[in-house]
Every structure is written in structure tokens, then in C-alpha cells.
PDB file of N, CA and C in Angstrom:
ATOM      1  N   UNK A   1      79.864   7.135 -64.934  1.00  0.00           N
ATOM      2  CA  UNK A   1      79.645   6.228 -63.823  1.00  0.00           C
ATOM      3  C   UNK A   1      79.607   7.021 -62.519  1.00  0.00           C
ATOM      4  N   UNK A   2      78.367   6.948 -61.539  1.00  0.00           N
ATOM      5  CA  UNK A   2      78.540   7.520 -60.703  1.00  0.00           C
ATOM      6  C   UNK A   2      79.972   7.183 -59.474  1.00  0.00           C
ATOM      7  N   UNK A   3      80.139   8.181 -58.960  1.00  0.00           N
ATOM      8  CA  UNK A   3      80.894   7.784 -57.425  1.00  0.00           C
ATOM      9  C   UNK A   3      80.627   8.890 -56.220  1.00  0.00           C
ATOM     10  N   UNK A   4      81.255   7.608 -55.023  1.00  0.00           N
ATOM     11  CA  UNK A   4      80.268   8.110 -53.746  1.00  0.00           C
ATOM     12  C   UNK A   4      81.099   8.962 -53.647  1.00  0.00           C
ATOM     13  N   UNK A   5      80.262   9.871 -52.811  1.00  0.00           N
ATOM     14  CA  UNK A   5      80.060  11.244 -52.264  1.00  0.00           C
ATOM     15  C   UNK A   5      80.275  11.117 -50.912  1.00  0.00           C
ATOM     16  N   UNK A   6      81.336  11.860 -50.410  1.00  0.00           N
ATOM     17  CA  UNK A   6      80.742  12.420 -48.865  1.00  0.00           C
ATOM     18  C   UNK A   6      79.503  12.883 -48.015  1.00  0.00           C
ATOM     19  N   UNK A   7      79.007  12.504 -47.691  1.00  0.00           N
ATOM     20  CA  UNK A   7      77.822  13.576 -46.795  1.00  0.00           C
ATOM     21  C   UNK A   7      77.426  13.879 -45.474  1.00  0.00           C
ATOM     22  N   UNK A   8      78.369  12.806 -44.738  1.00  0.00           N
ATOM     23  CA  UNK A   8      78.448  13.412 -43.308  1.00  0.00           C
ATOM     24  C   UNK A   8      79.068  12.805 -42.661  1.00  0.00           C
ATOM     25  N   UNK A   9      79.371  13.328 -41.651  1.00  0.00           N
ATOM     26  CA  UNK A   9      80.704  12.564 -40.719  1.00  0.00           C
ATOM     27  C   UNK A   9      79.326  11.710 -39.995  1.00  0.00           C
ATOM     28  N   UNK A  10      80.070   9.957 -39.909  1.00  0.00           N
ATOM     29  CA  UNK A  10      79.467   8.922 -39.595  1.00  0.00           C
ATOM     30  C   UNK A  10      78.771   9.781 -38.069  1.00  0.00           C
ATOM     31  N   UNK A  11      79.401  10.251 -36.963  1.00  0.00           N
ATOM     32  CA  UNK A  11      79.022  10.918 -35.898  1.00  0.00           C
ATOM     33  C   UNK A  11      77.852  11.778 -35.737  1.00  0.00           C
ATOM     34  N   UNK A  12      77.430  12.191 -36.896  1.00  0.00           N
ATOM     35  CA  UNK A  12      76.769  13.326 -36.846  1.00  0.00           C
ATOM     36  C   UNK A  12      75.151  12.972 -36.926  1.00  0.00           C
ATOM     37  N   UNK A  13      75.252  11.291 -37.029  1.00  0.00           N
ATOM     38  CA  UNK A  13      73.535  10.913 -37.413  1.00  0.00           C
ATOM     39  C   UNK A  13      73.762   9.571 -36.444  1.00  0.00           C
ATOM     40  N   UNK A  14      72.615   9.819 -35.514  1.00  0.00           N
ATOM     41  CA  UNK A  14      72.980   9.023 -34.293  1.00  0.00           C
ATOM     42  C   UNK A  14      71.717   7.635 -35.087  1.00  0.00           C
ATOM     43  N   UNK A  15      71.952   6.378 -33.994  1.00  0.00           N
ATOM     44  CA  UNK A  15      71.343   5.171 -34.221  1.00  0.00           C
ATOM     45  C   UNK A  15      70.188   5.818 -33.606  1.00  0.00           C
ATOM     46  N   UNK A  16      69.089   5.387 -35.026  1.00  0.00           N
ATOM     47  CA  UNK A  16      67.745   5.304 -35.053  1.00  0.00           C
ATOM     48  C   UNK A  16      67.328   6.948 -35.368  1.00  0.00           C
ATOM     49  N   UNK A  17      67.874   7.939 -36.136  1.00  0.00           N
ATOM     50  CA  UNK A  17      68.249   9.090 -36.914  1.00  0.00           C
ATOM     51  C   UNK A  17      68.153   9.262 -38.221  1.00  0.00           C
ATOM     52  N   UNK A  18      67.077   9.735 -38.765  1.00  0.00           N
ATOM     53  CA  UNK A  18      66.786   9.719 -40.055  1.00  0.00           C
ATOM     54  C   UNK A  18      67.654  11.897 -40.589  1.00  0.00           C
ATOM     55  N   UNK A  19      68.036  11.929 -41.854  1.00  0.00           N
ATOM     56  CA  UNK A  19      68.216  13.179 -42.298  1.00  0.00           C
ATOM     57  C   UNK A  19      68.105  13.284 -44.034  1.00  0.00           C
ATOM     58  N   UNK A  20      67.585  14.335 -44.508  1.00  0.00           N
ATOM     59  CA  UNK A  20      67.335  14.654 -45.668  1.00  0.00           C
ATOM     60  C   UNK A  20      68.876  15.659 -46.026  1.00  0.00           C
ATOM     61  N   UNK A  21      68.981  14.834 -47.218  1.00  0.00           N
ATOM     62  CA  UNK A  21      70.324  15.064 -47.672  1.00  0.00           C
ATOM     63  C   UNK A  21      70.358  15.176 -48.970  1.00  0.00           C
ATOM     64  N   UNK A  22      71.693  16.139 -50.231  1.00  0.00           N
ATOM     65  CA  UNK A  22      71.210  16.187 -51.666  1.00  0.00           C
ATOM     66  C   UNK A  22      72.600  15.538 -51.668  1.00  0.00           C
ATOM     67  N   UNK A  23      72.633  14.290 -52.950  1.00  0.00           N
ATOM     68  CA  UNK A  23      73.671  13.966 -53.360  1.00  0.00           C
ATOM     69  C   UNK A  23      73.669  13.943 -55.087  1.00  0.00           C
ATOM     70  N   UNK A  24      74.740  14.742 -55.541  1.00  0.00           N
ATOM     71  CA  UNK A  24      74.800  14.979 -56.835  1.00  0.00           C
ATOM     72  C   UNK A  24      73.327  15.358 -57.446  1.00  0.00           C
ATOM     73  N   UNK A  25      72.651  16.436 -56.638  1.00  0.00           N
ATOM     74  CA  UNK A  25      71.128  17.190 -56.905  1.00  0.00           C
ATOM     75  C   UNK A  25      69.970  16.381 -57.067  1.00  0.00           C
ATOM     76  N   UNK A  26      70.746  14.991 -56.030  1.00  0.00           N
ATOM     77  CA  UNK A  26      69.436  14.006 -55.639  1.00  0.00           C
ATOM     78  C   UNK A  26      68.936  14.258 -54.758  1.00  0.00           C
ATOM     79  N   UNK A  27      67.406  14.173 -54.118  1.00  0.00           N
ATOM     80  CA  UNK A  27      66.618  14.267 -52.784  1.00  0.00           C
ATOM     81  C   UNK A  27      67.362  13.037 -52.274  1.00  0.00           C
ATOM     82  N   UNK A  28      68.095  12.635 -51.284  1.00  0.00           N
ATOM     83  CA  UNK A  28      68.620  11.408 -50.479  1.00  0.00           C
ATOM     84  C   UNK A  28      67.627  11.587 -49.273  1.00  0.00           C
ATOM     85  N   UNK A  29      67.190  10.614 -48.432  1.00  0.00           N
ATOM     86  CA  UNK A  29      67.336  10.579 -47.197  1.00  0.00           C
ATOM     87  C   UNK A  29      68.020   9.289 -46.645  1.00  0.00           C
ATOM     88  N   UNK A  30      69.026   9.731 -45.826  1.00  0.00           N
ATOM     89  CA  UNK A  30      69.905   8.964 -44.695  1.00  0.00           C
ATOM     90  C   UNK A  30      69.448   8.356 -43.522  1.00  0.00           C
ATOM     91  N   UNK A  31      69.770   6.890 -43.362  1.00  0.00           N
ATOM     92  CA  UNK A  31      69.016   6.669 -41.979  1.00  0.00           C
ATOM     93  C   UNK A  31      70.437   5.962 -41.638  1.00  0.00           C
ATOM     94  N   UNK A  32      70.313   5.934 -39.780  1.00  0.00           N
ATOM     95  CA  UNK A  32      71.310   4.778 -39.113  1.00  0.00           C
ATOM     96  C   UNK A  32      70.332   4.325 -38.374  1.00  0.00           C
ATOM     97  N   UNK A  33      70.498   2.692 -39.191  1.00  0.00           N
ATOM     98  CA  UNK A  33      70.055   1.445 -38.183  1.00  0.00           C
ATOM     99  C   UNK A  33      70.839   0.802 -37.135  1.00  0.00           C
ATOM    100  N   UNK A  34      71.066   1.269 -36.273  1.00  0.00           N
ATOM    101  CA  UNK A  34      71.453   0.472 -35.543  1.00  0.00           C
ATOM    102  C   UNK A  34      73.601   0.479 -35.832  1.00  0.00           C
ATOM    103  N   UNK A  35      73.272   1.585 -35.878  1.00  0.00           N
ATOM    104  CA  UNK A  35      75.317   1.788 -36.619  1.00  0.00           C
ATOM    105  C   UNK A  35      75.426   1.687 -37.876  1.00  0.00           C
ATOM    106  N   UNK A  36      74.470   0.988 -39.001  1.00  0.00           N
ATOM    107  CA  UNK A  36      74.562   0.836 -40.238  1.00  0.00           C
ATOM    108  C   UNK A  36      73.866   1.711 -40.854  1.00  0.00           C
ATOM    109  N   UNK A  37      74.494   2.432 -41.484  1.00  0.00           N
ATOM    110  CA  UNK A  37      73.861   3.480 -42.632  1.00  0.00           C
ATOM    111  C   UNK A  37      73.233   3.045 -43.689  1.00  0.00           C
ATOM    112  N   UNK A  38      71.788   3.468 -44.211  1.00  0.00           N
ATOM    113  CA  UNK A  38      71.451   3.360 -45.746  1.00  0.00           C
ATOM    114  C   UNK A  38      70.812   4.611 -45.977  1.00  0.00           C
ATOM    115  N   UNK A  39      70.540   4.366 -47.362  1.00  0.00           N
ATOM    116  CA  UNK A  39      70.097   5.711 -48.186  1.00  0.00           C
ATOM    117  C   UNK A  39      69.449   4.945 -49.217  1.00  0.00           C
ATOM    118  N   UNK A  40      67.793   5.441 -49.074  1.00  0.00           N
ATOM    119  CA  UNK A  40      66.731   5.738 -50.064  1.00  0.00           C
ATOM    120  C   UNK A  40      66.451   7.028 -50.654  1.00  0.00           C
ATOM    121  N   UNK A  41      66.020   7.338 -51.905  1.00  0.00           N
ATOM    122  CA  UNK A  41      64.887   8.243 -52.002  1.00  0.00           C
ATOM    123  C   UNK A  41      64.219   8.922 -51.682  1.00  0.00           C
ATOM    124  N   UNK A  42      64.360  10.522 -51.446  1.00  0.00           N
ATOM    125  CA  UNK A  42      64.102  10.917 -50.138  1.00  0.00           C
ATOM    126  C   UNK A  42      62.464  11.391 -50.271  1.00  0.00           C
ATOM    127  N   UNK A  43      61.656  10.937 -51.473  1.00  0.00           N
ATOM    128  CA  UNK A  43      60.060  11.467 -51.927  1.00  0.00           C
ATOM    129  C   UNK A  43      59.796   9.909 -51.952  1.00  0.00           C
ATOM    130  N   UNK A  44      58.231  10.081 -50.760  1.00  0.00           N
ATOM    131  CA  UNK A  44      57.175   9.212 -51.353  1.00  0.00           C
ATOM    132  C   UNK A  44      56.689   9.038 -51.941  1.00  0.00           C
ATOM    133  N   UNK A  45      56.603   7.751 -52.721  1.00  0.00           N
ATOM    134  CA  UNK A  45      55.889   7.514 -54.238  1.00  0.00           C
ATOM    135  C   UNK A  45      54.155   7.875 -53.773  1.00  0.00           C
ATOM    136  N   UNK A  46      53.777   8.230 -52.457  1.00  0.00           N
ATOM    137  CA  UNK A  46      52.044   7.955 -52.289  1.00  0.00           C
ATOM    138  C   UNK A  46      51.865   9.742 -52.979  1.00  0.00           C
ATOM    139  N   UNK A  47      52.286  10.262 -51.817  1.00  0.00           N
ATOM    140  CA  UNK A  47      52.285  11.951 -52.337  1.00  0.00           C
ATOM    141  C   UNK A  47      53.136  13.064 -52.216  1.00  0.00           C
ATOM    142  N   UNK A  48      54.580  12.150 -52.610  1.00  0.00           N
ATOM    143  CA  UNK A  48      55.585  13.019 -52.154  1.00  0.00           C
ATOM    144  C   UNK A  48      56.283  13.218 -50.975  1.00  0.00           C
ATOM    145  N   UNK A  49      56.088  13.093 -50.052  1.00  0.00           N
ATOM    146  CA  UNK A  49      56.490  13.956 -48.656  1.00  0.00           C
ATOM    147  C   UNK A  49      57.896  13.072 -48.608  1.00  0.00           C
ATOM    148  N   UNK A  50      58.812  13.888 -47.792  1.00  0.00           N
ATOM    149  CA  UNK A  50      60.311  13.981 -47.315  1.00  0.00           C
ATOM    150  C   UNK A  50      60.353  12.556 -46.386  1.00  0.00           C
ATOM    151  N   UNK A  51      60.914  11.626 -46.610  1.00  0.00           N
ATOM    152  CA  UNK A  51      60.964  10.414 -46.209  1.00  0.00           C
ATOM    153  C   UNK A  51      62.176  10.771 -45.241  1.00  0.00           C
ATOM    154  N   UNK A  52      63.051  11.252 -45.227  1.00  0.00           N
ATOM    155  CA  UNK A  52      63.874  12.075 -44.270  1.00  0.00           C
ATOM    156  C   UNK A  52      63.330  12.950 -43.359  1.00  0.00           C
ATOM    157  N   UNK A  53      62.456  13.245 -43.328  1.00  0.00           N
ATOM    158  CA  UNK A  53      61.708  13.209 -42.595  1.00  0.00           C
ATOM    159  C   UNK A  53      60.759  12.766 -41.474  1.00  0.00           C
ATOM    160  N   UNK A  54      60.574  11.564 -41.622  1.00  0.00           N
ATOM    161  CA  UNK A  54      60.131  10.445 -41.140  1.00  0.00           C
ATOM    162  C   UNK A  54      60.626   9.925 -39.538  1.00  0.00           C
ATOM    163  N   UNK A  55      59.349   9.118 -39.108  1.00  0.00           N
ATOM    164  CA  UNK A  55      59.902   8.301 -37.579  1.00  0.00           C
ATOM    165  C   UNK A  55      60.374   7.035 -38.545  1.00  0.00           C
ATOM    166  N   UNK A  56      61.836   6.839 -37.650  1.00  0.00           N
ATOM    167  CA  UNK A  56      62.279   5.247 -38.360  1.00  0.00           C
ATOM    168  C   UNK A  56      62.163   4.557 -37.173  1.00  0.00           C
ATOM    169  N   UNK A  57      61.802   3.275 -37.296  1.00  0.00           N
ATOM    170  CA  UNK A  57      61.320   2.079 -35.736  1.00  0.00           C
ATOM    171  C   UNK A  57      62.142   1.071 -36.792  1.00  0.00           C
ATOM    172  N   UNK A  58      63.041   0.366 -35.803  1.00  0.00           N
ATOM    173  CA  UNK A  58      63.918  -0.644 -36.860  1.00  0.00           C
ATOM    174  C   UNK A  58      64.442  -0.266 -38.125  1.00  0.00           C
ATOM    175  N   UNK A  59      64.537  -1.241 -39.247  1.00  0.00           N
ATOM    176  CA  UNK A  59      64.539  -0.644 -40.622  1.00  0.00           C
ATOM    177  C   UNK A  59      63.557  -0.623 -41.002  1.00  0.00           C
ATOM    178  N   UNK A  60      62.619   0.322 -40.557  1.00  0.00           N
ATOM    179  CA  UNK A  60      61.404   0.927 -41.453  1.00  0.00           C
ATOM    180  C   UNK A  60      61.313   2.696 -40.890  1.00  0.00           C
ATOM    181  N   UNK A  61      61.048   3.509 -41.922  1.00  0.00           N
ATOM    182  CA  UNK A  61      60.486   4.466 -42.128  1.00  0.00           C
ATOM    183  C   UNK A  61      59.189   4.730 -41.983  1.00  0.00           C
ATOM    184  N   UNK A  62      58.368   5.917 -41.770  1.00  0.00           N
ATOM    185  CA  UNK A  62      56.957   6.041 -42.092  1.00  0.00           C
ATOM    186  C   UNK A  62      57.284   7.325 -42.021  1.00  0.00           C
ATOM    187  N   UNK A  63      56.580   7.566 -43.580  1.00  0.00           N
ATOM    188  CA  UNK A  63      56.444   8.738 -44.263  1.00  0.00           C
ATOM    189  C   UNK A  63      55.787   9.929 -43.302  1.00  0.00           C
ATOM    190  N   UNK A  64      56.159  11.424 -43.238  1.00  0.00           N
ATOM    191  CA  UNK A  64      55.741  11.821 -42.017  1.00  0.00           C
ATOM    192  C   UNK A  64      53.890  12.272 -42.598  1.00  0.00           C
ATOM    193  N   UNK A  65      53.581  12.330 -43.906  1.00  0.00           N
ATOM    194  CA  UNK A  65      52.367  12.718 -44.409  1.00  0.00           C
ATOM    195  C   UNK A  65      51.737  11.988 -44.249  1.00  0.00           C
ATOM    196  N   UNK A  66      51.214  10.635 -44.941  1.00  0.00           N
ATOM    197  CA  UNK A  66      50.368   9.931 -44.948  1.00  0.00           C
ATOM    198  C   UNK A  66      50.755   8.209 -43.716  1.00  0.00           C
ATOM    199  N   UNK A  67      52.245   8.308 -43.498  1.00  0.00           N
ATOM    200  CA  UNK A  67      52.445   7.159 -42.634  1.00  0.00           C
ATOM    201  C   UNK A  67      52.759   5.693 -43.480  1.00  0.00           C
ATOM    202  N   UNK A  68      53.020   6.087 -45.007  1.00  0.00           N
ATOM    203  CA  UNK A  68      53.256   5.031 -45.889  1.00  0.00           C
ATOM    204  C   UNK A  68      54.675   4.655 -45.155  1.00  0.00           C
ATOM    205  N   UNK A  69      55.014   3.312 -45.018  1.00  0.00           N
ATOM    206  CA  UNK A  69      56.036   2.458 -44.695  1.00  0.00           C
ATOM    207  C   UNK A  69      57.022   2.146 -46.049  1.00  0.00           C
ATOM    208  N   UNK A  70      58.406   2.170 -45.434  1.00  0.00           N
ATOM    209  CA  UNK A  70      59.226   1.800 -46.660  1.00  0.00           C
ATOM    210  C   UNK A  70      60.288   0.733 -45.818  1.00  0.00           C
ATOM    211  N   UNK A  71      60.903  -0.014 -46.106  1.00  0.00           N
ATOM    212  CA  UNK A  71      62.124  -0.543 -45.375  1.00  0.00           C
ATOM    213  C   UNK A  71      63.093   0.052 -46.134  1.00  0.00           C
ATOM    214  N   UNK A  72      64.282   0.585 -45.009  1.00  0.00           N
ATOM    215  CA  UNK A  72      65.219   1.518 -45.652  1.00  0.00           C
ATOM    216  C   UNK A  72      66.207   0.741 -46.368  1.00  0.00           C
ATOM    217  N   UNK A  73      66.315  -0.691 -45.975  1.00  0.00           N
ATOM    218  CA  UNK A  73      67.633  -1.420 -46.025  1.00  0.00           C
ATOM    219  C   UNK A  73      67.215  -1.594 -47.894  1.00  0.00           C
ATOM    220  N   UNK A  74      65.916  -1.344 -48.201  1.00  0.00           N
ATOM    221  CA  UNK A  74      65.680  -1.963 -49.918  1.00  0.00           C
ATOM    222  C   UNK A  74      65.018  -1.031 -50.310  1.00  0.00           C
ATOM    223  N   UNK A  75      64.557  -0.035 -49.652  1.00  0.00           N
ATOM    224  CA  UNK A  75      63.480   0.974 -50.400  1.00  0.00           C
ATOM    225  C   UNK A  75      62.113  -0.100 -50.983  1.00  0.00           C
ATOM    226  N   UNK A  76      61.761  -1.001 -50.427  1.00  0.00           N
ATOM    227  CA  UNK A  76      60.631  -1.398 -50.871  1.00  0.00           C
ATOM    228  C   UNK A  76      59.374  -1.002 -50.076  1.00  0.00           C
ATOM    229  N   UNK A  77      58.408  -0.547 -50.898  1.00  0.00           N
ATOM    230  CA  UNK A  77      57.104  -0.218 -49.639  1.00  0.00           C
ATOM    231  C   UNK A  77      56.777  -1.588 -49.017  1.00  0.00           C
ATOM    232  N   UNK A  78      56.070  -1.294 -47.687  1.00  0.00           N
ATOM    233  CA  UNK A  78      55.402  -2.063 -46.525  1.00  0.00           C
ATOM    234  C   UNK A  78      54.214  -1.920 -47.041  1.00  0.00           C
ATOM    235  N   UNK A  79      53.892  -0.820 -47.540  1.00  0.00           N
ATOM    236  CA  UNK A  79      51.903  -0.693 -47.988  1.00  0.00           C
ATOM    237  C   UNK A  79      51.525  -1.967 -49.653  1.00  0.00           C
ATOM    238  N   UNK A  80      52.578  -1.729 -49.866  1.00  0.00           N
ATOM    239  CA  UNK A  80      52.617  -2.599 -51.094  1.00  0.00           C
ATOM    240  C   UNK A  80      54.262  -2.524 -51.814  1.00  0.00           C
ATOM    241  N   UNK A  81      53.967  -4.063 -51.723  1.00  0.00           N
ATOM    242  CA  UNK A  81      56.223  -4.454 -52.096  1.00  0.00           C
ATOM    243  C   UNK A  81      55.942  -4.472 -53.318  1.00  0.00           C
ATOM    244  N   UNK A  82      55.002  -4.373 -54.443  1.00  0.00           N
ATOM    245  CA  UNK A  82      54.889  -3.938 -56.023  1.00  0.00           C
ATOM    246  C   UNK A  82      56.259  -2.365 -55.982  1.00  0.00           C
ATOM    247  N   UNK A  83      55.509  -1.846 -54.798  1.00  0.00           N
ATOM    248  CA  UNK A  83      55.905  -0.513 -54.891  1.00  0.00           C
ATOM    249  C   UNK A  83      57.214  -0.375 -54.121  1.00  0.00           C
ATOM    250  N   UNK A  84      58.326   0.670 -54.788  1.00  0.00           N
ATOM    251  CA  UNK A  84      59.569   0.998 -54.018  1.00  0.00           C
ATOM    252  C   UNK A  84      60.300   2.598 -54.104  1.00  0.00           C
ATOM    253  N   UNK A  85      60.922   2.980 -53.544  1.00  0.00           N
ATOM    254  CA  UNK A  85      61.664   3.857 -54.037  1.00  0.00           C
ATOM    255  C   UNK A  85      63.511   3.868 -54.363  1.00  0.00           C
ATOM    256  N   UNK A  86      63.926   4.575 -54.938  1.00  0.00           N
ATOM    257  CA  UNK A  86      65.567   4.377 -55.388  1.00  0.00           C
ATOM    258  C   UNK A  86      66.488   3.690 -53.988  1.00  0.00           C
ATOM    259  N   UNK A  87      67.457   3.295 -53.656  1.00  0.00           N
ATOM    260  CA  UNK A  87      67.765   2.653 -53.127  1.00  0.00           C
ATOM    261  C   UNK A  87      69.642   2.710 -53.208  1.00  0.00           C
ATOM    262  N   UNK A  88      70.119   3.618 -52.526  1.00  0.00           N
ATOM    263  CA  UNK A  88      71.601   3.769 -53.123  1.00  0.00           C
ATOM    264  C   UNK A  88      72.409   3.278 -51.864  1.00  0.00           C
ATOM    265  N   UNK A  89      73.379   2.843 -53.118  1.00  0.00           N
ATOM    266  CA  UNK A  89      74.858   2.379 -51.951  1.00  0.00           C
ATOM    267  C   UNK A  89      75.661   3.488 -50.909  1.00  0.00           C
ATOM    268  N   UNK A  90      75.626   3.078 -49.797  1.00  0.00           N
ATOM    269  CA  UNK A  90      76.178   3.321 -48.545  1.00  0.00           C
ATOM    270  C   UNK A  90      77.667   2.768 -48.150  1.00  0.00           C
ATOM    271  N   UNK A  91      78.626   3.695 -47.882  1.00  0.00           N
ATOM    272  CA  UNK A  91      79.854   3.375 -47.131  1.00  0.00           C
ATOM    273  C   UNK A  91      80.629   4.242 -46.312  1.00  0.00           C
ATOM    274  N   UNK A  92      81.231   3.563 -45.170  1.00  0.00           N
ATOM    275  CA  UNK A  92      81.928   4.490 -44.166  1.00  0.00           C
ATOM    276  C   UNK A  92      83.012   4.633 -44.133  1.00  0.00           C
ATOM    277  N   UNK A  93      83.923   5.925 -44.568  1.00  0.00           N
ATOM    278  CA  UNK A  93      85.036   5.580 -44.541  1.00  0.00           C
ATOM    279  C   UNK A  93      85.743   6.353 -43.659  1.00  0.00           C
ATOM    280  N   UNK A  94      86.894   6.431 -42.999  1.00  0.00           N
ATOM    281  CA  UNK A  94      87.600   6.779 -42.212  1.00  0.00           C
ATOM    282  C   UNK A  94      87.037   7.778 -41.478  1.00  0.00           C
ATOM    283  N   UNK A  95      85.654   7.505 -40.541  1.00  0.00           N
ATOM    284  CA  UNK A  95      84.267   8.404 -39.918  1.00  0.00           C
ATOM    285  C   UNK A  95      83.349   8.932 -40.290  1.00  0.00           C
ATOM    286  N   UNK A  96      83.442   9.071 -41.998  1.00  0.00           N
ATOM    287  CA  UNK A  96      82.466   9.812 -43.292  1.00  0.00           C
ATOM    288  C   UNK A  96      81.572   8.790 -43.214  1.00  0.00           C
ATOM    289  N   UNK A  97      80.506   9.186 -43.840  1.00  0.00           N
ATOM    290  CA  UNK A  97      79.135   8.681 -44.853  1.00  0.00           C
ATOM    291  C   UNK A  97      79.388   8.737 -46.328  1.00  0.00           C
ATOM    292  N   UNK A  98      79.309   7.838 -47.185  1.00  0.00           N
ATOM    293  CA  UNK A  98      79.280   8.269 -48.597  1.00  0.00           C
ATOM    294  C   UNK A  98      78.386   7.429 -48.837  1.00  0.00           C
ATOM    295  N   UNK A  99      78.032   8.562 -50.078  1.00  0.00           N
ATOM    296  CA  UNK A  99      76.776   7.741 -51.146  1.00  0.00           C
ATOM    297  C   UNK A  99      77.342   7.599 -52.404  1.00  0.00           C
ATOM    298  N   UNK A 100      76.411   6.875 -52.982  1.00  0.00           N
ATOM    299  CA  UNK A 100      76.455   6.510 -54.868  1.00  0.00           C
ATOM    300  C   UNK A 100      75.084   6.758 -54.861  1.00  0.00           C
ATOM    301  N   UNK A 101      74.926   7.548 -56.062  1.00  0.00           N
ATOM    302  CA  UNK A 101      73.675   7.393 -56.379  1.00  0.00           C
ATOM    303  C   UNK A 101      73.908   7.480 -58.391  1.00  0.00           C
ATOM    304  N   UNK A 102      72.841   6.822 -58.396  1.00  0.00           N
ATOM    305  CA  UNK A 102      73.138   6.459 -59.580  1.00  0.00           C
ATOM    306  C   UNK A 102      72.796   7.578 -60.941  1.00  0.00           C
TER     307      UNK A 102
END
């Protein structure tokens, strides 16, 4: 069963701050919306590219290659909601970031 991971002090990723992160030798990328942390998948399903990477506007992402849209809060694409990427649990604890990934 997985369990969360540390990966950064809550401080260190400001509101509206995307970062590419490995949890348990996963590609993560980290975003803060607005004080609330989530974590998707850090590869676009279009052609790969570093979604941690990315400009985030609200909870959405755009991929920095092609500009494919994801909402971070579900990992579901904006170009098409058929399509998504992984989607892991987020929590803050005593100033940390932790993930689960599954």
C-alpha cells in the first residue's frame, strides 16, 4: 500500500507555482492553487512534455509543448475529458507537502 511522501516544505511553492517532482520514481508535477496543493502526472498523454513545467492560470495547466490543458484538481484533459492523466493525493502537514502515489 502506498504512503505519502514528503516533498517540500509547503513554503517553498508559492500560489499559482507549478514544480516537477519524483515521488517513489514517479514523474509528479506539483501545483499551488491558490494555497491548495495538488499533484498530477507529470507527462502529457499528447507527446509527453513535463506538465511541471507548464503556465498554470487557475486550476488549469497548459502543457509547455503543445499547450494541451489539464485541470490539476482531477488530471482530466480540457482538449478532451475522455482523456486524463494520474491524479495523486495531496496533504500538508506541519508546513510539508506530501504525496501518495499509487
Amino acid at each position: 500500500m502506498a504512503e505519502f511522501v514528503k516533498v517540500i516544505a509547503a513554503a517553498d511553492l508559492a500560489p499559482g507555482a507549478c514544480k516537477e517532482i519524483a515521488v517513489s520514481g514517479k514523474p509528479v508535477a506539483l501545483f499551488n492553487v491558490a494555497g491548495s496543493f495538488h499533484a498530477i502526472g507529470n507527462t502529457c498523454i499528447h507527446r509527453g512534455g513535463p506538465l511541471g513545467q507548464g503556465m498554470l492560470d487557475g486550476q488549469t495547466v497548459l502543457c509547455p509543448w503543445h499547450a494541451w490543458a489539464y485541470d490539476v484538481t482531477t488530471g482530466v484533459s480540457m482538449v478532451n475529458p475522455e482523456f486524463r492523466v494520474p491524479r495523486y493525493d495531496v496533504k500538508v502537514e506541519a508546513g510539508d507537502v506530501l504525496v501518495k502515489v499509487d
